[in-house]
C-alpha atoms as a PDB file:
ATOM      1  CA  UNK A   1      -6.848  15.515 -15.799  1.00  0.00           C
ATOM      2  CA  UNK A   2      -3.758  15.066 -13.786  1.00  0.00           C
ATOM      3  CA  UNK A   3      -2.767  11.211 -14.171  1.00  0.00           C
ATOM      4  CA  UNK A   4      -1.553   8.760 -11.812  1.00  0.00           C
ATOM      5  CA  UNK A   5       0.516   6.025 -11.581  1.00  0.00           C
ATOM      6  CA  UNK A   6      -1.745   2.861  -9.991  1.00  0.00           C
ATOM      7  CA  UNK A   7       1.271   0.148  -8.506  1.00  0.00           C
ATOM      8  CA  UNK A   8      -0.305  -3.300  -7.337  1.00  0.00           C
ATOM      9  CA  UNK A   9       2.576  -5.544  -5.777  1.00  0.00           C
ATOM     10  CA  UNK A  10       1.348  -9.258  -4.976  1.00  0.00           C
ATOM     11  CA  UNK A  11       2.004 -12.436  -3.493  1.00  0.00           C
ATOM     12  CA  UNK A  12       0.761 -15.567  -4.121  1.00  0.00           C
ATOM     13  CA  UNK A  13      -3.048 -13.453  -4.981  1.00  0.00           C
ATOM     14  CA  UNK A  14      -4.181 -15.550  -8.155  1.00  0.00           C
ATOM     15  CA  UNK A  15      -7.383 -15.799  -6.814  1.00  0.00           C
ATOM     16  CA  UNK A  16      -8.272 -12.081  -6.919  1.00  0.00           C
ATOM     17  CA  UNK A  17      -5.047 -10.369  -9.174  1.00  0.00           C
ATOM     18  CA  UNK A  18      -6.920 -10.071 -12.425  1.00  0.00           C
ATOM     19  CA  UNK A  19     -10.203  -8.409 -10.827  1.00  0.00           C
ATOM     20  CA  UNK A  20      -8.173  -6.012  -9.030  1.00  0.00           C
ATOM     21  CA  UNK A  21      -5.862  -4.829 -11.841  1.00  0.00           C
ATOM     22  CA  UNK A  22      -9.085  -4.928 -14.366  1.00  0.00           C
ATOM     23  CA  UNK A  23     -10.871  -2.756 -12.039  1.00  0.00           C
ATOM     24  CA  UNK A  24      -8.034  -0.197 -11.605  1.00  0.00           C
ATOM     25  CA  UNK A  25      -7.710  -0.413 -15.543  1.00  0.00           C
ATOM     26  CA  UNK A  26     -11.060   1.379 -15.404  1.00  0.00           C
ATOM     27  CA  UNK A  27      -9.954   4.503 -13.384  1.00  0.00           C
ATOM     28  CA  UNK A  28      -9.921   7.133 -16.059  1.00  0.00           C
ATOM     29  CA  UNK A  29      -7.053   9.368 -13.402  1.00  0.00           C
ATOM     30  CA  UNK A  30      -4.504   5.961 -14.248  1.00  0.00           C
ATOM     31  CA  UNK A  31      -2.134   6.489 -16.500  1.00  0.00           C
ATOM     32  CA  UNK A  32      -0.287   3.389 -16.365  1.00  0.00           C
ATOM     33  CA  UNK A  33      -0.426   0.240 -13.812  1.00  0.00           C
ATOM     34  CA  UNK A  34       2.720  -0.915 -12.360  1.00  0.00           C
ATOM     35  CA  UNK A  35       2.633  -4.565 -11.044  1.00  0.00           C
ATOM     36  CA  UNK A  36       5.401  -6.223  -8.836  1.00  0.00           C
ATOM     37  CA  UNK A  37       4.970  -9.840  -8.946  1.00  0.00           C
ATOM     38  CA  UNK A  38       6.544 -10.369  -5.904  1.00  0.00           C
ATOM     39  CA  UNK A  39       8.296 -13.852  -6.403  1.00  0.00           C
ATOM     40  CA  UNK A  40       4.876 -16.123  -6.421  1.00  0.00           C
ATOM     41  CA  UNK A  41       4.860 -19.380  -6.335  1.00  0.00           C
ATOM     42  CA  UNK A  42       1.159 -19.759  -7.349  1.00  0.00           C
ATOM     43  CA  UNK A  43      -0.265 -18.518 -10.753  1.00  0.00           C
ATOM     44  CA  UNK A  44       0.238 -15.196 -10.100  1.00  0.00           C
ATOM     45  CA  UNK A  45       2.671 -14.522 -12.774  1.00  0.00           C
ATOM     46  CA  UNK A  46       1.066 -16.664 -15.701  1.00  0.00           C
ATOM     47  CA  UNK A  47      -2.322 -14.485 -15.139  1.00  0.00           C
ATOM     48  CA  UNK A  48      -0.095 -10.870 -15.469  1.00  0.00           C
ATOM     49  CA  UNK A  49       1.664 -11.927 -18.598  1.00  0.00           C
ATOM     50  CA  UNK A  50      -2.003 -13.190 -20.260  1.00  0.00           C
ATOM     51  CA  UNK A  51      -3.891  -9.247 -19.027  1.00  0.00           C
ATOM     52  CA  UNK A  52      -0.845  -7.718 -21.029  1.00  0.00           C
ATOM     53  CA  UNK A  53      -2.517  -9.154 -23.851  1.00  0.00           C
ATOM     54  CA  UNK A  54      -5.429  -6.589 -23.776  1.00  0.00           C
ATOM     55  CA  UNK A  55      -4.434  -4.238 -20.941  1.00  0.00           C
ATOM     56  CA  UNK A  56      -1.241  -2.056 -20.582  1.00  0.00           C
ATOM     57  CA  UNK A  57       0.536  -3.143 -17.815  1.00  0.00           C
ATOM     58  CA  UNK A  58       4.256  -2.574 -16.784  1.00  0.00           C
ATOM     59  CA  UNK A  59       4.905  -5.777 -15.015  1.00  0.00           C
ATOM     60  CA  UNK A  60       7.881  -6.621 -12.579  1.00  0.00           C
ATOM     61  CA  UNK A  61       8.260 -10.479 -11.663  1.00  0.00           C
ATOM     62  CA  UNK A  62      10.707 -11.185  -8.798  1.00  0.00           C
ATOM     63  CA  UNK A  63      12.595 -14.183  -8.629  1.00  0.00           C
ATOM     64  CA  UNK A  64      12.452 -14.383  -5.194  1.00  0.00           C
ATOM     65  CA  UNK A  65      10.118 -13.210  -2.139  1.00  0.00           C
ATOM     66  CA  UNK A  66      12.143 -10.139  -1.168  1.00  0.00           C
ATOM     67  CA  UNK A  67       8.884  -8.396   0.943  1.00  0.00           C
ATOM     68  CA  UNK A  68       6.445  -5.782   0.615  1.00  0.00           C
ATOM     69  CA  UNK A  69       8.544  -3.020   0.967  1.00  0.00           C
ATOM     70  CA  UNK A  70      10.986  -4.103  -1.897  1.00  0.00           C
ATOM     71  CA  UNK A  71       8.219  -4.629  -3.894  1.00  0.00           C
ATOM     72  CA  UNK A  72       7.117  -1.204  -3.923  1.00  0.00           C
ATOM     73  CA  UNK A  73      10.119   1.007  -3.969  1.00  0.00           C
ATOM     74  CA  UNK A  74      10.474  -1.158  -7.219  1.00  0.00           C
ATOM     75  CA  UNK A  75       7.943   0.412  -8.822  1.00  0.00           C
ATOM     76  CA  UNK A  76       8.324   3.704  -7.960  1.00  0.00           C
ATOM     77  CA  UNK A  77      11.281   3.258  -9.514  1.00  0.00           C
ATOM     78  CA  UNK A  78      10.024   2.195 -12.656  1.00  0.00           C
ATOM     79  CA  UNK A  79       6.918   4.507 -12.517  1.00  0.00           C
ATOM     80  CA  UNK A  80       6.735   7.023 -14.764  1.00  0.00           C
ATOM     81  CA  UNK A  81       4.063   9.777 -13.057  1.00  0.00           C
ATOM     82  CA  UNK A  82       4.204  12.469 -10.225  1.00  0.00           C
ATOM     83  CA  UNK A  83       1.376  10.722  -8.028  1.00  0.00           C
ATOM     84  CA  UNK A  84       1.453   7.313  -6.720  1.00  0.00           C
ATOM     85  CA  UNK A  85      -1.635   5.342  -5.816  1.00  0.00           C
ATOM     86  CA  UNK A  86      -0.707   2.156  -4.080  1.00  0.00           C
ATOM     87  CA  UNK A  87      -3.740  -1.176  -4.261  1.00  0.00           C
ATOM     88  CA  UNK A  88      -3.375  -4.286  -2.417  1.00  0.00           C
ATOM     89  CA  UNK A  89      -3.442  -7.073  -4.259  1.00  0.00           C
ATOM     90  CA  UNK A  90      -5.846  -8.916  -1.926  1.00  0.00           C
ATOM     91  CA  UNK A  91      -9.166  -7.409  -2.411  1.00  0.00           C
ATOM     92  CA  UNK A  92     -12.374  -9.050  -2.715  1.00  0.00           C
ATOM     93  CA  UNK A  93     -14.595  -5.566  -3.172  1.00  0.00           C
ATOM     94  CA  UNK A  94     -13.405  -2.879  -5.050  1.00  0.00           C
ATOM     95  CA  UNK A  95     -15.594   0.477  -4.580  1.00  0.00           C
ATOM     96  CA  UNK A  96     -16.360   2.151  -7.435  1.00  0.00           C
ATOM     97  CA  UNK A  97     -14.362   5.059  -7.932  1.00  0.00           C
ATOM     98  CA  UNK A  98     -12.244   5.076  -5.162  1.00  0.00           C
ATOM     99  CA  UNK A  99      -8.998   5.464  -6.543  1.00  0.00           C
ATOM    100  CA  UNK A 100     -10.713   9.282  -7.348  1.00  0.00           C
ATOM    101  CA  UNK A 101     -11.559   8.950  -3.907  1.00  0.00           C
ATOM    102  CA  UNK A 102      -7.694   8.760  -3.158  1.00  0.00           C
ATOM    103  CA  UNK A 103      -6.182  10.802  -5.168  1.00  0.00           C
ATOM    104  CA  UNK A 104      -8.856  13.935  -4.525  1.00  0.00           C
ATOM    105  CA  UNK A 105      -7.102  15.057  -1.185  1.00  0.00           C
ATOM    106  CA  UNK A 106      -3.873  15.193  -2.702  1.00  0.00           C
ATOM    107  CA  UNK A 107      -4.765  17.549  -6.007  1.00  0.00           C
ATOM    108  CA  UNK A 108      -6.628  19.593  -3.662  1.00  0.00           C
ATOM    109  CA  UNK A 109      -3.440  19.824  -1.689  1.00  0.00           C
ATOM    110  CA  UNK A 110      -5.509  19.054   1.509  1.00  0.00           C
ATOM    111  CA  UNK A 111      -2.578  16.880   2.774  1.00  0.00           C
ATOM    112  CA  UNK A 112       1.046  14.935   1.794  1.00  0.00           C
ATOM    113  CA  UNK A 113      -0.471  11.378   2.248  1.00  0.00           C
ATOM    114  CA  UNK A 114      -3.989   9.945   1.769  1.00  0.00           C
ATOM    115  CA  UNK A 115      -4.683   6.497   3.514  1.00  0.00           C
ATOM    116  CA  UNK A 116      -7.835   4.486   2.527  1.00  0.00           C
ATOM    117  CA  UNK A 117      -8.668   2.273   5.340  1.00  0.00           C
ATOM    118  CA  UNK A 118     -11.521  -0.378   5.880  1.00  0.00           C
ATOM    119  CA  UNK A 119     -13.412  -0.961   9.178  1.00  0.00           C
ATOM    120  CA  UNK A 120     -14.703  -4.367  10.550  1.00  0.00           C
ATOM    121  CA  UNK A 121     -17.689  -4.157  12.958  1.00  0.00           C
ATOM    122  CA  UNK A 122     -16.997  -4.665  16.301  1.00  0.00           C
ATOM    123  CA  UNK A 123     -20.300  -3.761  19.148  1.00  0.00           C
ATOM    124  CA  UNK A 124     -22.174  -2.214  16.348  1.00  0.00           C
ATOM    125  CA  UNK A 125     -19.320   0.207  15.798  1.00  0.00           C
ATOM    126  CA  UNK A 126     -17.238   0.429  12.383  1.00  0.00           C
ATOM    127  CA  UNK A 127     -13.348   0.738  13.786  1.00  0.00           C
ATOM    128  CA  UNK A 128      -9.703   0.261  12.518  1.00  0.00           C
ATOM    129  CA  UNK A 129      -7.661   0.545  15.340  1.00  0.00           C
ATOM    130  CA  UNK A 130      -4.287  -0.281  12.816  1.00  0.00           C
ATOM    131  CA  UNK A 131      -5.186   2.138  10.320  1.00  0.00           C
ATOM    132  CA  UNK A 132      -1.772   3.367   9.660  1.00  0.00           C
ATOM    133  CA  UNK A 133      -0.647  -0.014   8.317  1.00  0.00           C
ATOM    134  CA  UNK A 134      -3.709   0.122   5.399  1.00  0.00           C
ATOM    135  CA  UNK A 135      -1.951  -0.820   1.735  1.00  0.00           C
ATOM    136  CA  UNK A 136      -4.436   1.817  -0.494  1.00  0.00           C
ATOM    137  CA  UNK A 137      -2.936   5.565  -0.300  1.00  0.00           C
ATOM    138  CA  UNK A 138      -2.044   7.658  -2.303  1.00  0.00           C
ATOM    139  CA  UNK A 139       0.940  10.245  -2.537  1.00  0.00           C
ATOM    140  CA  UNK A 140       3.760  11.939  -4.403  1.00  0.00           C
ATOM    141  CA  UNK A 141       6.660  10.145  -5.847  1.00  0.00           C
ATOM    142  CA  UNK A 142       9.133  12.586  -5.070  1.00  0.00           C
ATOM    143  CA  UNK A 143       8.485  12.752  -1.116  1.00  0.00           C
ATOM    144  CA  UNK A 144       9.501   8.980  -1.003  1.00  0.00           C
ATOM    145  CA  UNK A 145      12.217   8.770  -3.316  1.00  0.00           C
ATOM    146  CA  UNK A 146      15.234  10.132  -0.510  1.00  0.00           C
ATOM    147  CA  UNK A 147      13.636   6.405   1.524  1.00  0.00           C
ATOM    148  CA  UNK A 148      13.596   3.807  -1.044  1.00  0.00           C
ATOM    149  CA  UNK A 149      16.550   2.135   0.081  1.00  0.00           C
ATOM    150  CA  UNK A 150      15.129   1.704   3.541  1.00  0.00           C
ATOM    151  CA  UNK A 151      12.038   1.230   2.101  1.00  0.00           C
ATOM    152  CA  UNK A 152      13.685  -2.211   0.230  1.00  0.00           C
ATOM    153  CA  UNK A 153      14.372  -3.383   3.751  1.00  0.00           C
ATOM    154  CA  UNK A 154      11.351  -2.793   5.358  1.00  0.00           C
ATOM    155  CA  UNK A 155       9.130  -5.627   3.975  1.00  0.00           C
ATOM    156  CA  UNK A 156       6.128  -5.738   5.841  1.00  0.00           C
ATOM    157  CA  UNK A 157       6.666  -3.049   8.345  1.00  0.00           C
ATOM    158  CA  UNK A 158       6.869  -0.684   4.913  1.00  0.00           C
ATOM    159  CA  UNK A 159       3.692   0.915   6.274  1.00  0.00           C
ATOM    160  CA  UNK A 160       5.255   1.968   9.180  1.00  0.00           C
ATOM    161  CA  UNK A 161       7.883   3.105   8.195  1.00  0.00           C
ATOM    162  CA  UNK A 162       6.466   5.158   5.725  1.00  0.00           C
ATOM    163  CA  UNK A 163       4.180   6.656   8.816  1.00  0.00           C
ATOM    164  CA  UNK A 164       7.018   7.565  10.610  1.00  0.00           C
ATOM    165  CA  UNK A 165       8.679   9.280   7.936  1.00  0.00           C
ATOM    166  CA  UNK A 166       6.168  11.755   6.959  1.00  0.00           C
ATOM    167  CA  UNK A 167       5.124  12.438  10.547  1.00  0.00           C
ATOM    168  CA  UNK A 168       9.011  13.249  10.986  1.00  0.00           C
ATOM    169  CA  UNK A 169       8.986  15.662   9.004  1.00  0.00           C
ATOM    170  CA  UNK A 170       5.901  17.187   9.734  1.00  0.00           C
ATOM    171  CA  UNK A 171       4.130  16.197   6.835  1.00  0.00           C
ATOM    172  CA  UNK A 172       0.162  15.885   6.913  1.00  0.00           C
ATOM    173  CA  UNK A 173      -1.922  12.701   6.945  1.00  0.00           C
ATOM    174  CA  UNK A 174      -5.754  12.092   5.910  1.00  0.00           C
ATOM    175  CA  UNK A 175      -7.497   8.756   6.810  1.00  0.00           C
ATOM    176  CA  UNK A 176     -10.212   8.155   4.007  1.00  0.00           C
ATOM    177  CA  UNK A 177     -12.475   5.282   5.125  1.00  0.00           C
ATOM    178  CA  UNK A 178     -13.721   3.404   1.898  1.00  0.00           C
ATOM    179  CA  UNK A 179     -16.995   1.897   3.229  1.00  0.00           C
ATOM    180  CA  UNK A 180     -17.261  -0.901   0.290  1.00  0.00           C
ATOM    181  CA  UNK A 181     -13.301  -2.007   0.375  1.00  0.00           C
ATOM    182  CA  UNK A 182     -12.974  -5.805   1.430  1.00  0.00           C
ATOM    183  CA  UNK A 183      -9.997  -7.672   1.878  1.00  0.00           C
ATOM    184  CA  UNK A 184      -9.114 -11.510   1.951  1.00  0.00           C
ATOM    185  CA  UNK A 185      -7.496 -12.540   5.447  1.00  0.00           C
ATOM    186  CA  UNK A 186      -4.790 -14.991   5.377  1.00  0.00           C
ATOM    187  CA  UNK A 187      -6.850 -17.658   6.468  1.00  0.00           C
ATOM    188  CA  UNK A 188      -8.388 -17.502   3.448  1.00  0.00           C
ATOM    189  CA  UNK A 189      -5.896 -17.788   1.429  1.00  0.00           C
ATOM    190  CA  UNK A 190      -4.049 -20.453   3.069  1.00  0.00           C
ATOM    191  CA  UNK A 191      -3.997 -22.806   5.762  1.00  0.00           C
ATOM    192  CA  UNK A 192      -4.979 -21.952   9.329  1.00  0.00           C
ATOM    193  CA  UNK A 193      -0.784 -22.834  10.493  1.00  0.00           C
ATOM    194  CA  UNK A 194       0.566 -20.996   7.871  1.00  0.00           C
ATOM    195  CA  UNK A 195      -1.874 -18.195   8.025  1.00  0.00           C
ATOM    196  CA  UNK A 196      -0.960 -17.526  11.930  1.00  0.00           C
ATOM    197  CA  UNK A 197       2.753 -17.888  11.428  1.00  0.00           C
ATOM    198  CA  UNK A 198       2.563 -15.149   8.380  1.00  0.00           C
ATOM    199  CA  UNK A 199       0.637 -12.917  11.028  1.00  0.00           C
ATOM    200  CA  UNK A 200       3.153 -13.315  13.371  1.00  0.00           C
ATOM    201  CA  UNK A 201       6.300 -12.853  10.660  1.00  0.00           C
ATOM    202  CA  UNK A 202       4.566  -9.463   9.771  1.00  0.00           C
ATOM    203  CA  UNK A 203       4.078  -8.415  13.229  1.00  0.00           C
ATOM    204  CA  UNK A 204       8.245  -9.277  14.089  1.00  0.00           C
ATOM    205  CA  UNK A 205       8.603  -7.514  10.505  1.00  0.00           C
ATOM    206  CA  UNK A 206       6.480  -4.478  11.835  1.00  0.00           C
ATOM    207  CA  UNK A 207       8.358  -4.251  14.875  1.00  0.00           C
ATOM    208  CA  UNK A 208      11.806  -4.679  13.295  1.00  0.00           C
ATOM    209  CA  UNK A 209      10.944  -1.768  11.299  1.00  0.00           C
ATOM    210  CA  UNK A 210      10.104   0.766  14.276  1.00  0.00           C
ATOM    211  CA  UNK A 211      13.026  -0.145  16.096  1.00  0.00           C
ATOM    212  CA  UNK A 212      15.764  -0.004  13.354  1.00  0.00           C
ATOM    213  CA  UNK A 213      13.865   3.470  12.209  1.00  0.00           C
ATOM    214  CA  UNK A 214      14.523   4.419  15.834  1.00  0.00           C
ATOM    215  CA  UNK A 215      15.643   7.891  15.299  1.00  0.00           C
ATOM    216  CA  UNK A 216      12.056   8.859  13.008  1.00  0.00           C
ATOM    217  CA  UNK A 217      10.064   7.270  15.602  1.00  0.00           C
ATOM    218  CA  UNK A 218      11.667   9.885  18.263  1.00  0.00           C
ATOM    219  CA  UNK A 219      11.464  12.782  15.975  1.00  0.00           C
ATOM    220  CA  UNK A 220       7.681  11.505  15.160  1.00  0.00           C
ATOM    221  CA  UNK A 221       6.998  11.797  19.214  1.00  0.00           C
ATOM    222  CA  UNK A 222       8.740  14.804  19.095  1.00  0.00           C
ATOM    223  CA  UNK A 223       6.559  16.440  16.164  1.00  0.00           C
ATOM    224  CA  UNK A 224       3.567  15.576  18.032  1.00  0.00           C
ATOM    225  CA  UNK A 225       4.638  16.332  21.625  1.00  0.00           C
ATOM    226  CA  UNK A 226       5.004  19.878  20.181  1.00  0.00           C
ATOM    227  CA  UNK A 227       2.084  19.788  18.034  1.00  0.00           C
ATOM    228  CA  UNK A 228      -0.246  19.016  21.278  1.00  0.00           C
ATOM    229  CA  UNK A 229       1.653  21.799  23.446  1.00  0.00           C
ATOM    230  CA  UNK A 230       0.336  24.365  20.860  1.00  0.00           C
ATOM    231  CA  UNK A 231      -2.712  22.888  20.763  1.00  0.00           C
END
């Protein structure tokens, strides 16, 4: 079985950190787990450093916040494997299997990228109308390594950026919805004020992104402008 590189970066996620790198420890397709400890001021760090002590973990600790986007071109930098599975840190459900679940498309060479997404139920209808931004996917190290500088600048608009570059260049996407994957909002993790100024740092971050990426977002439109003309 082809392995996989699993790379978890986190911020301030003591509360769920061990459960989340204990249940990728389980995936049989990881071959090693990367974790970027990105500059926590919570106990983050301490509960890494004690896992080491019974699971094999390559772990990263950041002095300093430097953003999601850092975090992760870290790692693929110090990753050792061909595939790259990305987990948020944040979860409070982990389906079984689903790191299979991500990786799947890409060995069947049914796509470049694989992006698990979760839904929240709005009129009795299961949607994710930002599922381009989701943290789990899956995809191969050497596609991303020509952005990992602009990656390190991205922070939180990483995701987007990362969207725009394979749609560039005419790379293909599959959305995998993982039914069972929860996540911890902000505003459970912190207070309502700093919870709704984070949201609105990430969506300034987000935007910063698309706009200094200017030139993939127009070859993006372009790719798809064409794409629907053949269609």
């Amino acid at each position: 079985m082809k392995k996989v590189s699993a790379i978890i970066c986190a911020y301030n996620e003591e509360k769920t950190i061990k459960e989340v790198i204990l249940s990728v420890s389980k995936a049989v397709i990881v071959g090693e787990i990367v974790v970027v400890n990105d500059g926590s001021t919570d106990n983050t760090k301490e509960i890494i450093e004690v896992l080491k002590e019974e699971i094999e973990i390559t772990s990263i600790h950041l002095e300093e916040n430097k953003g999601k986007g850092y975090a992760m071109a870290i790692a693929v930098e110090n990753a050792v494997f061909d595939i790259m599975v990305f987990i948020d840190a944040d979860q409070r459900t982990i389906p079984s299997a689903y790191i299979t679940q991500l990786v799947s498309p890409l060995l069947n060479n049914e796509c470049d990228m694989v992006l698990g997404y979760s839904t929240v139920n709005i009129l009795s209808q299961e949607v994710n109308p930002l599922k381009i931004l989701t943290g789990e996917r899956a995809l191969l190290k050497e596609d991303i390594l020509p952005i990992l500088d602009k990656m390190k600048e991205s922070r939180f608009g990483v995701e987007t950026l990362l969207y725009f570059f394979y749609i560039s260049l005419g790379k293909t996407l599959k959305f995998l919805r993982l039914v069972e994957m929860k996540h911890n909002d902000k505003y459970k993790k912190m207070t309502a004020l700093k919870a709704t100024t984070s949201y609105i740092n990430e969506g300034w971050e987000i935007a910063y992104t698309a706009m200094k990426n200017y030139d993939l977002l127009l070859k993006a439109i372009e790719r798809q402008v064409k794409k629907g003309i053949k269609l």
